[in-house]
Protein backbone atom coordinates (compact mmCIF):
# COMPACT_ATOMS: atom_id res chain seq x y z
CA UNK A 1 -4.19 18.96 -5.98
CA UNK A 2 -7.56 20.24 -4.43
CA UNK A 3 -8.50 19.31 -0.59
CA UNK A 4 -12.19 19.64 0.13
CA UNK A 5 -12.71 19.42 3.84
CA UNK A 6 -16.05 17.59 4.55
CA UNK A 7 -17.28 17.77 7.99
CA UNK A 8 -21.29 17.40 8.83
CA UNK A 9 -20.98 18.99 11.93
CA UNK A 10 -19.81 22.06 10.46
CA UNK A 11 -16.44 22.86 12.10
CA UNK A 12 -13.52 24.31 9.94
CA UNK A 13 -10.26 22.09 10.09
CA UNK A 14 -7.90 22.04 12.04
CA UNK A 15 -4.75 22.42 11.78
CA UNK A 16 -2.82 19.51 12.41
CA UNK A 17 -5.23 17.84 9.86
CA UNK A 18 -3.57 19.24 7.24
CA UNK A 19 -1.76 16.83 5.08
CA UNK A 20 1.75 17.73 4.52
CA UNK A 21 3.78 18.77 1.39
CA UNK A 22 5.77 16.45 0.41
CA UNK A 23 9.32 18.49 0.40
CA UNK A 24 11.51 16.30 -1.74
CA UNK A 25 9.85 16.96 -4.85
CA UNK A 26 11.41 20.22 -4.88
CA UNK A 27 14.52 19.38 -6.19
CA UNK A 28 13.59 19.24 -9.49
CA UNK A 29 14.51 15.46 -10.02
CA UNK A 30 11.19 14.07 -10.13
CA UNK A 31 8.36 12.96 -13.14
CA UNK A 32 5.06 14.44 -13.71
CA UNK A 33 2.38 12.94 -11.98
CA UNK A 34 0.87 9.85 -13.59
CA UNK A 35 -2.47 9.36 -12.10
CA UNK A 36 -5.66 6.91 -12.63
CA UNK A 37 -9.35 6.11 -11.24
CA UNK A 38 -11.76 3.33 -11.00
CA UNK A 39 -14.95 3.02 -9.25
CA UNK A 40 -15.08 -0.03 -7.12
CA UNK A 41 -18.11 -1.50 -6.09
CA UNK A 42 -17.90 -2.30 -2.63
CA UNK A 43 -18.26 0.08 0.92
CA UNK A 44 -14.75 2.25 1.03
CA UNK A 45 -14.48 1.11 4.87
CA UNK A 46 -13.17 -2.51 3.37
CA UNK A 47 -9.84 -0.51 1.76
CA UNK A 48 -8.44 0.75 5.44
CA UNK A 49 -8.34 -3.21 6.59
CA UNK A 50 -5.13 -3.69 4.31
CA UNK A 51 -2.77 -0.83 6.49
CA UNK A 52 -2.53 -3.88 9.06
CA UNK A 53 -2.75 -6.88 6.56
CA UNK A 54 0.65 -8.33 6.04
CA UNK A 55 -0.09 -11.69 4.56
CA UNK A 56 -1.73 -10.00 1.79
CA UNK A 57 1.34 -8.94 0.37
CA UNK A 58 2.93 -12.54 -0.06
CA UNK A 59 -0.44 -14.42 -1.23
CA UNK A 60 -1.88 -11.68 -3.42
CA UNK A 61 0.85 -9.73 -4.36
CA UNK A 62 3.34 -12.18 -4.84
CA UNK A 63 5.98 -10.23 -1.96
CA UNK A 64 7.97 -11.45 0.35
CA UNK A 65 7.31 -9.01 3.77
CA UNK A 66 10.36 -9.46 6.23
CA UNK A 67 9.19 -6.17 8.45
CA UNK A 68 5.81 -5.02 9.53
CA UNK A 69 4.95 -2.50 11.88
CA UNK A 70 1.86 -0.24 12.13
CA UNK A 71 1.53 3.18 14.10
CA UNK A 72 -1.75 4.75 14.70
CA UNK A 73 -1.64 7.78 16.19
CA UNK A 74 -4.25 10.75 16.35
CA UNK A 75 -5.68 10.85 12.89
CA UNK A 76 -2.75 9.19 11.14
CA UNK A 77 -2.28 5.41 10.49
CA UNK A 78 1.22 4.19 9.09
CA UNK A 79 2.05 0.82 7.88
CA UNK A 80 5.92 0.31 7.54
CA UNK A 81 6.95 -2.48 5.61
CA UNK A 82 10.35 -4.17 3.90
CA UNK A 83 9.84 -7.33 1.54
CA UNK A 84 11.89 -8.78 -1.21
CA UNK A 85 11.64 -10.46 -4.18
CA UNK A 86 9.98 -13.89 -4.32
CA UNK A 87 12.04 -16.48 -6.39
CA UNK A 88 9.23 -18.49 -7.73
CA UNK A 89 7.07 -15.32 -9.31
CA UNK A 90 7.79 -13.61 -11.64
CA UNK A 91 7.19 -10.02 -10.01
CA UNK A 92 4.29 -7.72 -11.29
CA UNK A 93 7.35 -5.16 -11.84
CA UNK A 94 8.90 -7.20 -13.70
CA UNK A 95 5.85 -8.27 -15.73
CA UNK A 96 5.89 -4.70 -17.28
CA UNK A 97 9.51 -3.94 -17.97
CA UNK A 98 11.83 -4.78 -20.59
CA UNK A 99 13.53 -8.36 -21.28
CA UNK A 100 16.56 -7.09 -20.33
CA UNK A 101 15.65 -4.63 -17.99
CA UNK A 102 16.95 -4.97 -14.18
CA UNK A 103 15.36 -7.56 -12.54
CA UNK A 104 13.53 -6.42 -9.25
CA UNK A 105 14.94 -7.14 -5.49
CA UNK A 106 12.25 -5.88 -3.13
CA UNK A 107 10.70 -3.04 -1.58
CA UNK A 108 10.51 -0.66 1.50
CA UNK A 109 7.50 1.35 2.09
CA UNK A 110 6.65 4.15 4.66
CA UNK A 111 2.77 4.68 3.99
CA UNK A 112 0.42 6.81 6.18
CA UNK A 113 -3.17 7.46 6.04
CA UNK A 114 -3.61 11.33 7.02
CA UNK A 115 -7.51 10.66 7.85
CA UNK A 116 -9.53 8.15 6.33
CA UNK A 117 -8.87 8.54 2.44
CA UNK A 118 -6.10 9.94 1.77
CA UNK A 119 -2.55 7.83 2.08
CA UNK A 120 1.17 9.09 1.10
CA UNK A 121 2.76 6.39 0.39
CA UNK A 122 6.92 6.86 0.22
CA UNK A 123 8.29 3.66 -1.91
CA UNK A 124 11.74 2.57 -2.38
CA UNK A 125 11.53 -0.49 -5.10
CA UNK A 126 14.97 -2.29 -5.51
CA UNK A 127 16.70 -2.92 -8.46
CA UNK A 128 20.11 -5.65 -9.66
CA UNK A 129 21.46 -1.72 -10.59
CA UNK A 130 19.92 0.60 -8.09
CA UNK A 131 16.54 1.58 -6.32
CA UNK A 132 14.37 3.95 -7.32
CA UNK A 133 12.23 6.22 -5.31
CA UNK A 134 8.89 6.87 -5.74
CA UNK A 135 5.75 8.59 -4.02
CA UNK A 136 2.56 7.33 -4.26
CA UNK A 137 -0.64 8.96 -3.22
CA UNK A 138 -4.00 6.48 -2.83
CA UNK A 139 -6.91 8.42 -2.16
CA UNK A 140 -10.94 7.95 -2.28
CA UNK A 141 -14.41 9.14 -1.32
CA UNK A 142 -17.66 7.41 -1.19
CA UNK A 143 -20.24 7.36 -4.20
CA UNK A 144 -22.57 5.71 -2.12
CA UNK A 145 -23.10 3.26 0.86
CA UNK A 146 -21.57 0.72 -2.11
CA UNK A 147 -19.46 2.32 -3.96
CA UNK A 148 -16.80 4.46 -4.27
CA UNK A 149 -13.93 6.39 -6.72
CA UNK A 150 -10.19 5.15 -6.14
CA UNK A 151 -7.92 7.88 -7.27
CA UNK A 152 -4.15 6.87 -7.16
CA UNK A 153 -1.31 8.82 -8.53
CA UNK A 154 2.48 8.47 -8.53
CA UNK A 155 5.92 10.04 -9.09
CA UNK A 156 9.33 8.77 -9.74
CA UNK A 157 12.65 10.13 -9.14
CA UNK A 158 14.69 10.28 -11.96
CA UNK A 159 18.04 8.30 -12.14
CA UNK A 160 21.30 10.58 -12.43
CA UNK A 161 21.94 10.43 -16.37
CA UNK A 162 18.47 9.31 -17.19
CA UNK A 163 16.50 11.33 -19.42
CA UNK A 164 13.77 13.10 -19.13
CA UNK A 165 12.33 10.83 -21.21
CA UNK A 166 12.95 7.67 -20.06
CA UNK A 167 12.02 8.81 -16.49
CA UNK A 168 8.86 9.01 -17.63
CA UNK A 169 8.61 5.99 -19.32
CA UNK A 170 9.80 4.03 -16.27
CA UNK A 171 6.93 6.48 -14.25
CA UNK A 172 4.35 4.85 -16.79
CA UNK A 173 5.82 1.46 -16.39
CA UNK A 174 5.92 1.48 -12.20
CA UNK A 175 2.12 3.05 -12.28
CA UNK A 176 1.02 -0.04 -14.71
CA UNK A 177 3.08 -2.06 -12.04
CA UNK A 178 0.99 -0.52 -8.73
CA UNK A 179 -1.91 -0.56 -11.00
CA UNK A 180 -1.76 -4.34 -11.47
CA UNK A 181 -1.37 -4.37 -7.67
CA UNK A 182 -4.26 -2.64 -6.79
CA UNK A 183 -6.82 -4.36 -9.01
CA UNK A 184 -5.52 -7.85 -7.48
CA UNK A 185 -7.02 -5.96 -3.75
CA UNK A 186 -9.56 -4.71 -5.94
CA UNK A 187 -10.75 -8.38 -6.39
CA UNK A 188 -10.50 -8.69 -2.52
CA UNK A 189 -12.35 -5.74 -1.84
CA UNK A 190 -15.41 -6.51 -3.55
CA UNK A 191 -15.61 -10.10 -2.68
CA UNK A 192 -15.07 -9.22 0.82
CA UNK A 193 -17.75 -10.19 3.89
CA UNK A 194 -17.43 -7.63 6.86
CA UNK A 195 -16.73 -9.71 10.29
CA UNK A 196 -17.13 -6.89 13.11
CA UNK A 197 -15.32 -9.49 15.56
CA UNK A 198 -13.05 -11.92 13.76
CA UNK A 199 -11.29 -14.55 14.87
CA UNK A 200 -7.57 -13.69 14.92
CA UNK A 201 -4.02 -14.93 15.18
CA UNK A 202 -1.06 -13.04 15.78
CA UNK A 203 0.28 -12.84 12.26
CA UNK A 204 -3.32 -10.90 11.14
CA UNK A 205 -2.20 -8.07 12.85
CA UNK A 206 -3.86 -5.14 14.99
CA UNK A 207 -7.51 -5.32 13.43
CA UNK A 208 -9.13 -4.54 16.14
CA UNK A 209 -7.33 -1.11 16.86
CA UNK A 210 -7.11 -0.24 13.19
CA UNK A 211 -11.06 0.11 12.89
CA UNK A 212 -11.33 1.76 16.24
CA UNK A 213 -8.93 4.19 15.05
CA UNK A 214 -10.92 4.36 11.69
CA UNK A 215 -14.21 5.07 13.88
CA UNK A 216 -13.19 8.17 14.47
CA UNK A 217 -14.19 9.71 11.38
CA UNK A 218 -18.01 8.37 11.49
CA UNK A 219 -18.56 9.98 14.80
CA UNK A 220 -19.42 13.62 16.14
CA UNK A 221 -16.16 15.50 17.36
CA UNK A 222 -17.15 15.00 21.03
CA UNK A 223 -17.84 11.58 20.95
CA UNK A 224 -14.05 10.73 19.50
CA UNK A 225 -12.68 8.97 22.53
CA UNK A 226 -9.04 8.38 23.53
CA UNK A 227 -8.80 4.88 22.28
CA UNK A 228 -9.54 5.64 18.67
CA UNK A 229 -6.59 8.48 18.75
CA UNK A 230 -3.98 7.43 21.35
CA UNK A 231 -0.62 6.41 19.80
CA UNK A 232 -0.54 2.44 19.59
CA UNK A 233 2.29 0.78 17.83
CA UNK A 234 2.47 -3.19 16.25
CA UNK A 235 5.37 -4.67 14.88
CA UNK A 236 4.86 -8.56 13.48
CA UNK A 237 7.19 -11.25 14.95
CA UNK A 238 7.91 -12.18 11.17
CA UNK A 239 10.04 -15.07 12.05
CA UNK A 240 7.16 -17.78 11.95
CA UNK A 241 6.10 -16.25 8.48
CA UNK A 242 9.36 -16.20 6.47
CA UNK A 243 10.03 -19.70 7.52
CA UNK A 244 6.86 -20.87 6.45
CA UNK A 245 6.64 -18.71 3.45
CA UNK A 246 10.49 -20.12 2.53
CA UNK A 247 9.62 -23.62 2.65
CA UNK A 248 6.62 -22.72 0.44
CA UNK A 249 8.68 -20.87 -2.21
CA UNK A 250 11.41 -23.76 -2.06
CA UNK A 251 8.67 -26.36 -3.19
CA UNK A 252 7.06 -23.93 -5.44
CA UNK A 253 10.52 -23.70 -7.65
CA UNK A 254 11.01 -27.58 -6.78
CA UNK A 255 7.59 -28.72 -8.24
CA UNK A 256 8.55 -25.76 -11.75
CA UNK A 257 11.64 -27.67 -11.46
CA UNK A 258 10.38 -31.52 -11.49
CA UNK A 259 7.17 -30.37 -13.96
CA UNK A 260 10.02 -28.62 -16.07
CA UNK A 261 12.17 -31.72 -16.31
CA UNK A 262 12.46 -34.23 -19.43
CA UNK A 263 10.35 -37.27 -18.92
């Protein structure tokens, strides 16, 4: 991969900015990269909203989040986040594997935006016969004040006795699975209305403090204040959500059930 450092002002970067390489791929045990692109029609800005979004993640991808946390911290922004399987979906996973393939569990995900485009994001998807790591990068730069390219790529780690072959083919499978995800935020993100000062409950998580640590990047270097780079930390009380969100799924496979049923 190429890193082009953009700065108006002129300065070389620092650095700490440097995004780090990601050690674990050199054991060998890893696919190739399997990467894709879209344009998306919308201001870039509306993409760094979903770092803090939990709820997302159970109404438009169909998960099940049981942890949340966000750290923001200089010019890093991590999202931690544990879900599992919803039992009335049939999981976008799922959708692209095999009939008899092992069904899908959940997820754990450690992703961090070093700066404002670029996100590492380390995955852990759970399987009825194992998990299976994966990295995925999510990156993009403006086309114009309406536009811009998303660039997402990913790499699996292959299963002990799995071929070489069928890693890859599971690589291809997961990326059609992520890429399923992202066009379902794609939807989102060029539908979306910007709100400068919404209305917020607890569950919607640390807007606020997300976009002042975004603001950092659309200001001169000496005009960066504390606020936007101090470390701030948010973990979601999930308790409220996966009770609501489990009486939901219970008459979800209830109403399958009675719609299912001989008249």
């Amino acid at each position: 991969m190429l890193f082009v450092w953009n700065d108006p002002e002129g300065n070389p970067p620092p650095a700490e900015v440097t995004i780090p390489v990601i050690e674990k791929f050199n054991d060998g045990e890893w696919t190739d990269w399997v990467w894709n692109q879209m344009v998306v029609d919308t201001n870039c800005r509306e993409v760094i909203d979903n770092v803090v979004d939990m709820a997302h993640f159970f109404y438009v991808h169909k998960s099940f989040p049981t942890y949340f946390k966000n750290v923001f911290e200089g010019h890093v922004a991590t999202q931690y986040f544990d879900g599992v399987q919803r039992e009335d979906v049939v999981h976008q996973q799922d959708a692209v594997a095999a009939a008899d393939a092992p069904k899908f569990i959940g997820s754990e995900s450690e992703a961090a935006y070093w700066g404002p485009s670029f996100m590492i994001d380390h995955l852990d998807h759970k399987f009825e016969d194992g998990s299976n790591p994966s990295v995925l990068i999510n990156a993009h730069y403006p086309i114009d004040n309406n536009s811009f390219m998303l660039i997402f790529g990913l790499r699996v780690k292959r299963r002990e006795g799995m071929t070489a072959e069928a890693a890859e083919a599971g690589a291809q499978r997961t990326g059609q699975g992520i890429l399923t995800g992202f066009m379902q935020d794609v939807e989102i993100w060029k539908n979306k209305t910007r709100i400068d000062n919404p209305l917020l409950c607890e569950e919607d998580g640390p807007v606020y403090q997300l976009r002042r640590w975004y603001q950092q990047f659309y200001v001169d270097v000496a005009d960066v204040t504390p606020e936007m780079t101090d470390r701030f930390e948010f973990e979601i009380d999930t308790t409220a959500a996966v009770k609501a969100w489990t009486a939901e799924v219970e008459q979800n496979i209830a109403l399958k059930e009675t719609a299912g049923a001989p008249a």
